[in-house]
PDB file of N, CA and C in Angstrom:
ATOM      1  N   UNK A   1     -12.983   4.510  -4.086  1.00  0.00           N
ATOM      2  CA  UNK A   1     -12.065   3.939  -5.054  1.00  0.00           C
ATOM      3  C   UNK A   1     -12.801   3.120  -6.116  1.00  0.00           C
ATOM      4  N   UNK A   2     -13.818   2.575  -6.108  1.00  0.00           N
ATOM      5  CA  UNK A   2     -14.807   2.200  -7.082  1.00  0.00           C
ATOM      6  C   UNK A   2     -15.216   3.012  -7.884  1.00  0.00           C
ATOM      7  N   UNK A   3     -15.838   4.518  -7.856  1.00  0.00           N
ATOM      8  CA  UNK A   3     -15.724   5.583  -8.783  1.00  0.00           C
ATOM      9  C   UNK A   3     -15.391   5.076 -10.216  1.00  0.00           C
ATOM     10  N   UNK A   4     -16.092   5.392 -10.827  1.00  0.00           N
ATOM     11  CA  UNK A   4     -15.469   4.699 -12.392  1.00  0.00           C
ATOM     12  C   UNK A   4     -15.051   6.324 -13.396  1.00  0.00           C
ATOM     13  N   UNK A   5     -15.086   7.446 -12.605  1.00  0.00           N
ATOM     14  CA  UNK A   5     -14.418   8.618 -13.262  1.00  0.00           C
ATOM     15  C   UNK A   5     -13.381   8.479 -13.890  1.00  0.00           C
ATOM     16  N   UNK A   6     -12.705   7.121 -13.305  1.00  0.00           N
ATOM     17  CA  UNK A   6     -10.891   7.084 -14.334  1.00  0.00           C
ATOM     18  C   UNK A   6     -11.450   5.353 -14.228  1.00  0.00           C
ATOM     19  N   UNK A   7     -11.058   5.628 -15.649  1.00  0.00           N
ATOM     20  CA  UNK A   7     -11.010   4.295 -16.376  1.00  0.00           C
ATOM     21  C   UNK A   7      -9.981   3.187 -16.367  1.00  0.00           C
ATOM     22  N   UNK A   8     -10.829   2.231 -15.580  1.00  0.00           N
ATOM     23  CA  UNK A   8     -11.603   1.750 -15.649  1.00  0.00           C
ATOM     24  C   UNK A   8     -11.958   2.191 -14.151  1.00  0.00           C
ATOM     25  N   UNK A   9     -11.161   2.394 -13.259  1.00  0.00           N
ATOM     26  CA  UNK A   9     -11.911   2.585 -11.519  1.00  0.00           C
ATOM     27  C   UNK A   9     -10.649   3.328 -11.440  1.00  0.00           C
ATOM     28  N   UNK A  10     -11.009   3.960 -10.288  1.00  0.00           N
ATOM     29  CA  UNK A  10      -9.853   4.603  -9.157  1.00  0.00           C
ATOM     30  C   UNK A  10      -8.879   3.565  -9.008  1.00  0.00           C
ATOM     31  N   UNK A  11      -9.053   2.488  -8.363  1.00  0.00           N
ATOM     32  CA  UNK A  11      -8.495   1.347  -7.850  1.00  0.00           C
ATOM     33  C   UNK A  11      -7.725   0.829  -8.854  1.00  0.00           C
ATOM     34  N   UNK A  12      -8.179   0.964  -9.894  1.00  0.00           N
ATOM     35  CA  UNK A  12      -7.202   0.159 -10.604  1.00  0.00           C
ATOM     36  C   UNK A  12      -6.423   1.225 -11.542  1.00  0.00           C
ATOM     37  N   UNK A  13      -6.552   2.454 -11.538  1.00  0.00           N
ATOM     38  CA  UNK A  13      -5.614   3.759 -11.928  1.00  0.00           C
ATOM     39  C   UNK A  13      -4.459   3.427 -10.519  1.00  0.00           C
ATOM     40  N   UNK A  14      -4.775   3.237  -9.581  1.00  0.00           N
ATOM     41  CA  UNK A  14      -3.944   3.444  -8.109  1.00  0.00           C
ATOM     42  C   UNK A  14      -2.825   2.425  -8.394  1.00  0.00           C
ATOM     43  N   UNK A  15      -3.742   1.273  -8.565  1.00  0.00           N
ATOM     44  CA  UNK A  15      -2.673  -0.370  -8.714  1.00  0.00           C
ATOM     45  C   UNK A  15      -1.718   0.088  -9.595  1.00  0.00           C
ATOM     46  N   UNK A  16      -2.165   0.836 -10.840  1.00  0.00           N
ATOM     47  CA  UNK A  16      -1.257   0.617 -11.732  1.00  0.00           C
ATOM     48  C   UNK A  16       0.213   2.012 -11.556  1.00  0.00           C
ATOM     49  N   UNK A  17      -0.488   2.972 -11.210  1.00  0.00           N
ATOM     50  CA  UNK A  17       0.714   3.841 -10.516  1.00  0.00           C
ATOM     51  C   UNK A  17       1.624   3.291  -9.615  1.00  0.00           C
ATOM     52  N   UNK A  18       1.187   2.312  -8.283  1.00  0.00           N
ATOM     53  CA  UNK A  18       1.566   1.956  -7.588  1.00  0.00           C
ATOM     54  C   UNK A  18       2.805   0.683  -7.895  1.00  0.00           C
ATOM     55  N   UNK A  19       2.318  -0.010  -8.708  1.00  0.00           N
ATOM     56  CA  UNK A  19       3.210  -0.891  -9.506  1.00  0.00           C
ATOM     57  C   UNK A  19       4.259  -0.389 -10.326  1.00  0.00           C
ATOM     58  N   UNK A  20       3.839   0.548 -10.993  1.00  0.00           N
ATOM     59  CA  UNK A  20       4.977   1.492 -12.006  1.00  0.00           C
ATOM     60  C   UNK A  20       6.094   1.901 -11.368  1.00  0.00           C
ATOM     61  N   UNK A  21       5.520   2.402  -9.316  1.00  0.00           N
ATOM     62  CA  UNK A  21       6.950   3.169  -8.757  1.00  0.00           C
ATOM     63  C   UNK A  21       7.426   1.923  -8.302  1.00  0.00           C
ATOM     64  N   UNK A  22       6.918   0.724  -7.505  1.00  0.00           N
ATOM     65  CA  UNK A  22       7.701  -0.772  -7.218  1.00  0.00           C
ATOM     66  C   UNK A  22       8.816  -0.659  -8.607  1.00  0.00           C
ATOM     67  N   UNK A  23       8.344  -0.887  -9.690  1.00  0.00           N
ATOM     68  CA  UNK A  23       9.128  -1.416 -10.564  1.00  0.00           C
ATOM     69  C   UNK A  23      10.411  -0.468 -10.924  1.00  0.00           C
ATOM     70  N   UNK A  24      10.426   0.656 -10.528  1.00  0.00           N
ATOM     71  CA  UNK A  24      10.895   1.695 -10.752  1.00  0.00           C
ATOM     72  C   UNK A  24      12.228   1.982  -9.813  1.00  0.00           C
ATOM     73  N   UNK A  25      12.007   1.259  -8.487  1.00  0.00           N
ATOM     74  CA  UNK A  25      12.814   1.738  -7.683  1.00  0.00           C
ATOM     75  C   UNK A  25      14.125   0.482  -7.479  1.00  0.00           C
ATOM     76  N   UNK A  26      14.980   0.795  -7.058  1.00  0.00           N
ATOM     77  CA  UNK A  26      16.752   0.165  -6.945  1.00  0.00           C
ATOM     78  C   UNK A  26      16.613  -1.453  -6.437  1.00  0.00           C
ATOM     79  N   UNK A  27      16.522  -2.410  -6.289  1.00  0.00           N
ATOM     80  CA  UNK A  27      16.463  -3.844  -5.358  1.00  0.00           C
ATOM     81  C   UNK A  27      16.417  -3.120  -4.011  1.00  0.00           C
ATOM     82  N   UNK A  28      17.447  -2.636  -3.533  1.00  0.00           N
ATOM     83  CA  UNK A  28      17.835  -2.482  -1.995  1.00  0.00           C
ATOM     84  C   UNK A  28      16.581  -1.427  -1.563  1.00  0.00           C
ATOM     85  N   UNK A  29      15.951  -0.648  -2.153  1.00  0.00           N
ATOM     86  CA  UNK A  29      14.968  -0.387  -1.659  1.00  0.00           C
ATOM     87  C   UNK A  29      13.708  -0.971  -0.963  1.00  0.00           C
ATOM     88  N   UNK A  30      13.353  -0.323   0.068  1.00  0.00           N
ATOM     89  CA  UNK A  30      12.269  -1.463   0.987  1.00  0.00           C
ATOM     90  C   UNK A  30      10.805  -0.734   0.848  1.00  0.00           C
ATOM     91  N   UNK A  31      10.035  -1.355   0.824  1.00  0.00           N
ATOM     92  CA  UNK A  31       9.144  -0.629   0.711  1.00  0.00           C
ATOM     93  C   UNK A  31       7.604  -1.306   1.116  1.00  0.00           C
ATOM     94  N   UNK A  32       6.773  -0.841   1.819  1.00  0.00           N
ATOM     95  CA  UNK A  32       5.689  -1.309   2.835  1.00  0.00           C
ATOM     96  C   UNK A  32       4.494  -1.049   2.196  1.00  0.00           C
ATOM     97  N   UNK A  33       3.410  -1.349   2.473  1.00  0.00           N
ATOM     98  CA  UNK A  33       1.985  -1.489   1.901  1.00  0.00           C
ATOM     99  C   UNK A  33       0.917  -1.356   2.668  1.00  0.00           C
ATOM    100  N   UNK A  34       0.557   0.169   2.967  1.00  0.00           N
ATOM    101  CA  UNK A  34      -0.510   0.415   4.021  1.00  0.00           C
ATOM    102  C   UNK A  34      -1.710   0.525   3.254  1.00  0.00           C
ATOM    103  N   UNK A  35      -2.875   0.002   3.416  1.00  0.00           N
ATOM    104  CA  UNK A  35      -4.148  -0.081   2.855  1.00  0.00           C
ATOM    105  C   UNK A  35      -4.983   0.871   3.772  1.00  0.00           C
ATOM    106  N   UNK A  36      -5.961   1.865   3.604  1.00  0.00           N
ATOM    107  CA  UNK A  36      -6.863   2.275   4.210  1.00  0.00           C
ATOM    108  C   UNK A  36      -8.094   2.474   3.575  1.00  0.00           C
ATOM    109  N   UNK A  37      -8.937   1.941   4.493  1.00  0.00           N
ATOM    110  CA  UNK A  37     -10.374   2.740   3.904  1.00  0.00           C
ATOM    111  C   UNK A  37     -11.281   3.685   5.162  1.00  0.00           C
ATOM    112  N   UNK A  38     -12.004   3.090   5.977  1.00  0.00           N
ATOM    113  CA  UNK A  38     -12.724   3.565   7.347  1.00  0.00           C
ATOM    114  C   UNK A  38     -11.831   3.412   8.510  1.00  0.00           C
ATOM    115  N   UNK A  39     -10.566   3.040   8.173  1.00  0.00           N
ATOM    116  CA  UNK A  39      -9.672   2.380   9.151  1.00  0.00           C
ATOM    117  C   UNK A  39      -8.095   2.197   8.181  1.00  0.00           C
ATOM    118  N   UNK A  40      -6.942   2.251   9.187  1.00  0.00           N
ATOM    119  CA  UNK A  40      -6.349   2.043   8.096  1.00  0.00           C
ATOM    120  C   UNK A  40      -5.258   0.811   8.823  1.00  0.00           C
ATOM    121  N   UNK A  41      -4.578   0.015   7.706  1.00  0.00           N
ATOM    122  CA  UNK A  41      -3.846  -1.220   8.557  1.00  0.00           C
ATOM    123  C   UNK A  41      -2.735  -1.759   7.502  1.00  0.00           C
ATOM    124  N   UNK A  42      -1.739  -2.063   7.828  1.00  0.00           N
ATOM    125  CA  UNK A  42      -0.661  -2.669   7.081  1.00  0.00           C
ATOM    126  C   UNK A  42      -1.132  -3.732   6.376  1.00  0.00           C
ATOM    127  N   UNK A  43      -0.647  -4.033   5.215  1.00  0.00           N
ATOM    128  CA  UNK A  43      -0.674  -4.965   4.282  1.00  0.00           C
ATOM    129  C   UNK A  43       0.803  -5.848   4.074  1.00  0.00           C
ATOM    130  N   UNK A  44       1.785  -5.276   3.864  1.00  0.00           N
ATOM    131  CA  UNK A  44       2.729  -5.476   3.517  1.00  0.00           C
ATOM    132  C   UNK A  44       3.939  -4.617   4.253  1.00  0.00           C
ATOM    133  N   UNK A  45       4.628  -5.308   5.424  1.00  0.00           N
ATOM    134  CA  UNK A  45       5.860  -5.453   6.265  1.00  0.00           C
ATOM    135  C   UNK A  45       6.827  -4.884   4.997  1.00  0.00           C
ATOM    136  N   UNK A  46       7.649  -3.576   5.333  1.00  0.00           N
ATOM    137  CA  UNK A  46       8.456  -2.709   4.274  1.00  0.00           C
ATOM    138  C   UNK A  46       9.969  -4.006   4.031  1.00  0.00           C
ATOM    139  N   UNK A  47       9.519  -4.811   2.518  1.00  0.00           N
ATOM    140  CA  UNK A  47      10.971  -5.269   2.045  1.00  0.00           C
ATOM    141  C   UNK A  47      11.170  -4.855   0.907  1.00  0.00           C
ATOM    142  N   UNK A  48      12.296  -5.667   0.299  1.00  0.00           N
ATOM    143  CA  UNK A  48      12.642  -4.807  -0.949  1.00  0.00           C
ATOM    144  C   UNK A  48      12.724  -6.480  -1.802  1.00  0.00           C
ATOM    145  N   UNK A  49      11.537  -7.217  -1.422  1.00  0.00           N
ATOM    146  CA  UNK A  49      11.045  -8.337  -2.006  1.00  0.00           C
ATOM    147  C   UNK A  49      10.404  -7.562  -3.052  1.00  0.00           C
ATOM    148  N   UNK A  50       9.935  -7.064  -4.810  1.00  0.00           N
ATOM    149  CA  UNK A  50       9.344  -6.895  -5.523  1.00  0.00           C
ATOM    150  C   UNK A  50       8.118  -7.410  -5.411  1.00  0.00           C
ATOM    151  N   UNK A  51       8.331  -8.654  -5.642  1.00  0.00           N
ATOM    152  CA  UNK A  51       6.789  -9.862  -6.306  1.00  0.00           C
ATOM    153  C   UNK A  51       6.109  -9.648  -4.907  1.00  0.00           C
ATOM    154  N   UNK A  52       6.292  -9.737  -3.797  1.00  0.00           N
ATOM    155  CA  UNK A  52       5.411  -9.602  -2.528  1.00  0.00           C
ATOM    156  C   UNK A  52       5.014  -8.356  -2.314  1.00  0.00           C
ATOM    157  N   UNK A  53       5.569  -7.248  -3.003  1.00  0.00           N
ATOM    158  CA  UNK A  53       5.238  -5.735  -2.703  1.00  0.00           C
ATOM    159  C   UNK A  53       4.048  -5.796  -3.715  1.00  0.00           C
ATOM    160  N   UNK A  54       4.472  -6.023  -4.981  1.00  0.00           N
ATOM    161  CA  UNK A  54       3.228  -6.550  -6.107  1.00  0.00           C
ATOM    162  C   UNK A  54       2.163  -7.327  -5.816  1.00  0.00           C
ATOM    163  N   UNK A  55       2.617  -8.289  -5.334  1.00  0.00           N
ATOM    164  CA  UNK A  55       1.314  -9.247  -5.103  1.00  0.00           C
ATOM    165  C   UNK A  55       0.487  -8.984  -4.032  1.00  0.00           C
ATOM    166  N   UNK A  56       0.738  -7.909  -2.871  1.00  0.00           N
ATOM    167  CA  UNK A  56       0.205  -7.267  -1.833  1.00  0.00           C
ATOM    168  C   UNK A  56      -0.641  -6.069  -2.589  1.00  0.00           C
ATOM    169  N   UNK A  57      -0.104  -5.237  -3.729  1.00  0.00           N
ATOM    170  CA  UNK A  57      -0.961  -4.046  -4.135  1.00  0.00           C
ATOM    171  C   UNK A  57      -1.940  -5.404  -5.326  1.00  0.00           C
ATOM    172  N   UNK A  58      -1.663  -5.841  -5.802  1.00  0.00           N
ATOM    173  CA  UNK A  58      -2.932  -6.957  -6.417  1.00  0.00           C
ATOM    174  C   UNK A  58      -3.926  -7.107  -5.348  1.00  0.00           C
ATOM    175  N   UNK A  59      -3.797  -7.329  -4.742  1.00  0.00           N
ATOM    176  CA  UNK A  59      -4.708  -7.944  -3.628  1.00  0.00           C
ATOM    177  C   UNK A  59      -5.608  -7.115  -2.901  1.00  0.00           C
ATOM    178  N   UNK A  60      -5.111  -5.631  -2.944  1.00  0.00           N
ATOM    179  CA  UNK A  60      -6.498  -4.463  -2.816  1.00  0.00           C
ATOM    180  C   UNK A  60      -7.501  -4.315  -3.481  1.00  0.00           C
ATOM    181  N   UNK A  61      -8.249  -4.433  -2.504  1.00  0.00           N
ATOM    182  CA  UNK A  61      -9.773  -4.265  -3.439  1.00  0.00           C
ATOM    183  C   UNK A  61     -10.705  -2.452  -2.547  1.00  0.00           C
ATOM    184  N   UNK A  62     -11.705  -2.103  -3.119  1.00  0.00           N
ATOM    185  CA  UNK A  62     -12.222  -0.717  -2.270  1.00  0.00           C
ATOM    186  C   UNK A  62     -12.348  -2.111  -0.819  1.00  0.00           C
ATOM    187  N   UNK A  63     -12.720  -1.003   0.026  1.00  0.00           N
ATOM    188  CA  UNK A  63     -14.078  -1.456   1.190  1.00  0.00           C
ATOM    189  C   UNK A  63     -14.749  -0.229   1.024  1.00  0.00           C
ATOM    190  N   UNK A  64     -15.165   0.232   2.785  1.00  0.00           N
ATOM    191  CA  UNK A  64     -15.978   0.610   3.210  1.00  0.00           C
ATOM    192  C   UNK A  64     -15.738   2.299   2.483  1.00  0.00           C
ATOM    193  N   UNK A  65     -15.303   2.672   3.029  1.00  0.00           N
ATOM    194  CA  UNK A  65     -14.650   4.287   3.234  1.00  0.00           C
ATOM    195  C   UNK A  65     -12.743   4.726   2.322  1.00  0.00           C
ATOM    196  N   UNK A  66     -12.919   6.291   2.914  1.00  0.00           N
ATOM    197  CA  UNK A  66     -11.736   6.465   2.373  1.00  0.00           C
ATOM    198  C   UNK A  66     -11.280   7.463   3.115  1.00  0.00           C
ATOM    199  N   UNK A  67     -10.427   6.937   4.066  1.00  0.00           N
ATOM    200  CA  UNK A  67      -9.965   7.871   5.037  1.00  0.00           C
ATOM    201  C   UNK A  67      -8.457   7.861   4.872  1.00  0.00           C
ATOM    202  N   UNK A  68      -7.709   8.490   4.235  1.00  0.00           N
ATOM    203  CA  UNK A  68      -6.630   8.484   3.922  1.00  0.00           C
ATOM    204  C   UNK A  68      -5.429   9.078   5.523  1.00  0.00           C
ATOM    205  N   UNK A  69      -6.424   9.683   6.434  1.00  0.00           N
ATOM    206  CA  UNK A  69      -5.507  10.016   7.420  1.00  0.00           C
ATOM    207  C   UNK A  69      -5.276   8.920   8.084  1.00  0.00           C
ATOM    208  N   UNK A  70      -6.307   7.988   8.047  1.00  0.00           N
ATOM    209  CA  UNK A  70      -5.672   6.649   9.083  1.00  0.00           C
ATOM    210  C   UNK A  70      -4.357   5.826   8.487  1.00  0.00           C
ATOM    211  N   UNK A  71      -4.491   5.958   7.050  1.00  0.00           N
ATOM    212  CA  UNK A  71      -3.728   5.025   6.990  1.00  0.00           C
ATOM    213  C   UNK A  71      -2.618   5.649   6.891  1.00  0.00           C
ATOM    214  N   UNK A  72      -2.120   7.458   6.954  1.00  0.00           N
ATOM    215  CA  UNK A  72      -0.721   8.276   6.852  1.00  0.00           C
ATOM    216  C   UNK A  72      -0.730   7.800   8.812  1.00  0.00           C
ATOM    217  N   UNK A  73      -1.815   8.042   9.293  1.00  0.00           N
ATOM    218  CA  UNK A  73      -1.842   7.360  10.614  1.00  0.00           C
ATOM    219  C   UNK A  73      -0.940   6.297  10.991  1.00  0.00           C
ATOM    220  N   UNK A  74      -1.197   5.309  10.396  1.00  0.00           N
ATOM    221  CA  UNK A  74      -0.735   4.005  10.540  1.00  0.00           C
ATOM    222  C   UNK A  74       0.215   3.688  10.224  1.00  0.00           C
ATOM    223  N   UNK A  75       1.175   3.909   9.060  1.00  0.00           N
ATOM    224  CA  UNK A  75       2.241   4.361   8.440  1.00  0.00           C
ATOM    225  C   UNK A  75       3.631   4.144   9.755  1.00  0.00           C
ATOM    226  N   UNK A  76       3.668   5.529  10.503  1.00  0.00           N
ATOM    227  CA  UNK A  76       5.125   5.443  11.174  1.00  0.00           C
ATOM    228  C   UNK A  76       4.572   4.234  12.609  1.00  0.00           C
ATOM    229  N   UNK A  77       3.553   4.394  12.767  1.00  0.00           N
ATOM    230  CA  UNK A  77       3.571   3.054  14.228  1.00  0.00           C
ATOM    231  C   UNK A  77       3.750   1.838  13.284  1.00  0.00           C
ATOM    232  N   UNK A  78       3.317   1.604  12.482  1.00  0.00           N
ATOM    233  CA  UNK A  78       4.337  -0.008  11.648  1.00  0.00           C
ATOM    234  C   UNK A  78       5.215   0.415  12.088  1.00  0.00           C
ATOM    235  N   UNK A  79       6.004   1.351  11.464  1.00  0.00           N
ATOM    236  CA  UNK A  79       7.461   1.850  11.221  1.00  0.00           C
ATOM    237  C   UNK A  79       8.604   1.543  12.342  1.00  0.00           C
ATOM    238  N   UNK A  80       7.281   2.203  13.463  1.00  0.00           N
ATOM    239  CA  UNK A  80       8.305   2.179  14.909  1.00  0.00           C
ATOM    240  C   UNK A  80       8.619   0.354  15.155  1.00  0.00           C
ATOM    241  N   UNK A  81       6.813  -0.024  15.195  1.00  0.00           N
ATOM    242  CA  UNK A  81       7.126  -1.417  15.407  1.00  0.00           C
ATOM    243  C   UNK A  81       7.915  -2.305  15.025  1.00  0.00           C
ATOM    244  N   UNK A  82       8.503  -2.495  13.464  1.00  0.00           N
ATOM    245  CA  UNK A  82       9.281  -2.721  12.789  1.00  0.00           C
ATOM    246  C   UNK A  82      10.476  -2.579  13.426  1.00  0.00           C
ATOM    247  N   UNK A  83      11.034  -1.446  13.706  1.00  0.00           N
ATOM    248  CA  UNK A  83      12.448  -0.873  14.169  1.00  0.00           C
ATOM    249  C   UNK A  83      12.437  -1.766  15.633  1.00  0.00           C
ATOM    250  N   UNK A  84      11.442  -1.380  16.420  1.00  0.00           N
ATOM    251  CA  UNK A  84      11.518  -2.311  17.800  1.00  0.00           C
ATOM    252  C   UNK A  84      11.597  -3.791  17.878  1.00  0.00           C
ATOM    253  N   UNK A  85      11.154  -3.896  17.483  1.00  0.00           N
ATOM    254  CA  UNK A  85      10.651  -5.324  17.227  1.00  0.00           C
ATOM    255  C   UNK A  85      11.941  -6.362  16.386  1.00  0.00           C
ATOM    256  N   UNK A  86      12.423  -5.808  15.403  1.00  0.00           N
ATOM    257  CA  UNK A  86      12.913  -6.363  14.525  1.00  0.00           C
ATOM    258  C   UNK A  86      12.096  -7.422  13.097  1.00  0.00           C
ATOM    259  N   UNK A  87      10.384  -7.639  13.335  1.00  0.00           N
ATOM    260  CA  UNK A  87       9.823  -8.033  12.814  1.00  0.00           C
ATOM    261  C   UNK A  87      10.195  -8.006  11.064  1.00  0.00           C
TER     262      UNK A  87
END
């Protein structure tokens, strides 16, 4: 995601897509923030808080790797946990 092929980085082509669909979608929509790189791990618990969905994709930076299956991985076990849990 450092790659500077898209200007100015990957990462910050991503942020800004990623922000465009937040802003895009209804209030009552919820929506969660899985980060992956060599590993993948929740960022952001799915609400339909805006500024915390935003201020969670601000807050990505690259790491290590880019393993995009961990974090489609990681994705529905939040999901379940969430539902169980009530978290």
């Amino acid at each position: 995601m450092a790659a500077n092929d898209m200007l100015p980085t990957r990462m910050a082509a991503a942020k800004v897509a990623a922000r465009d669909f937040v802003q895009h979608q209804p209030p009552s929509v919820q929506i969660g923030i899985v980060a992956f790189s060599d590993s993948g791990f929740s960022v952001q618990p799915p609400t339909n808080d805006q500024d915390a969905i935003l201020a969670a994709i601000n807050r990505l930076t690259p790491q290590r790797g880019t393993s995009l299956a961990n974090g489609i991985l990681v994705s529905p076990e939040y999901d379940r946990h969430e539902r169980a849990t009530g978290d």
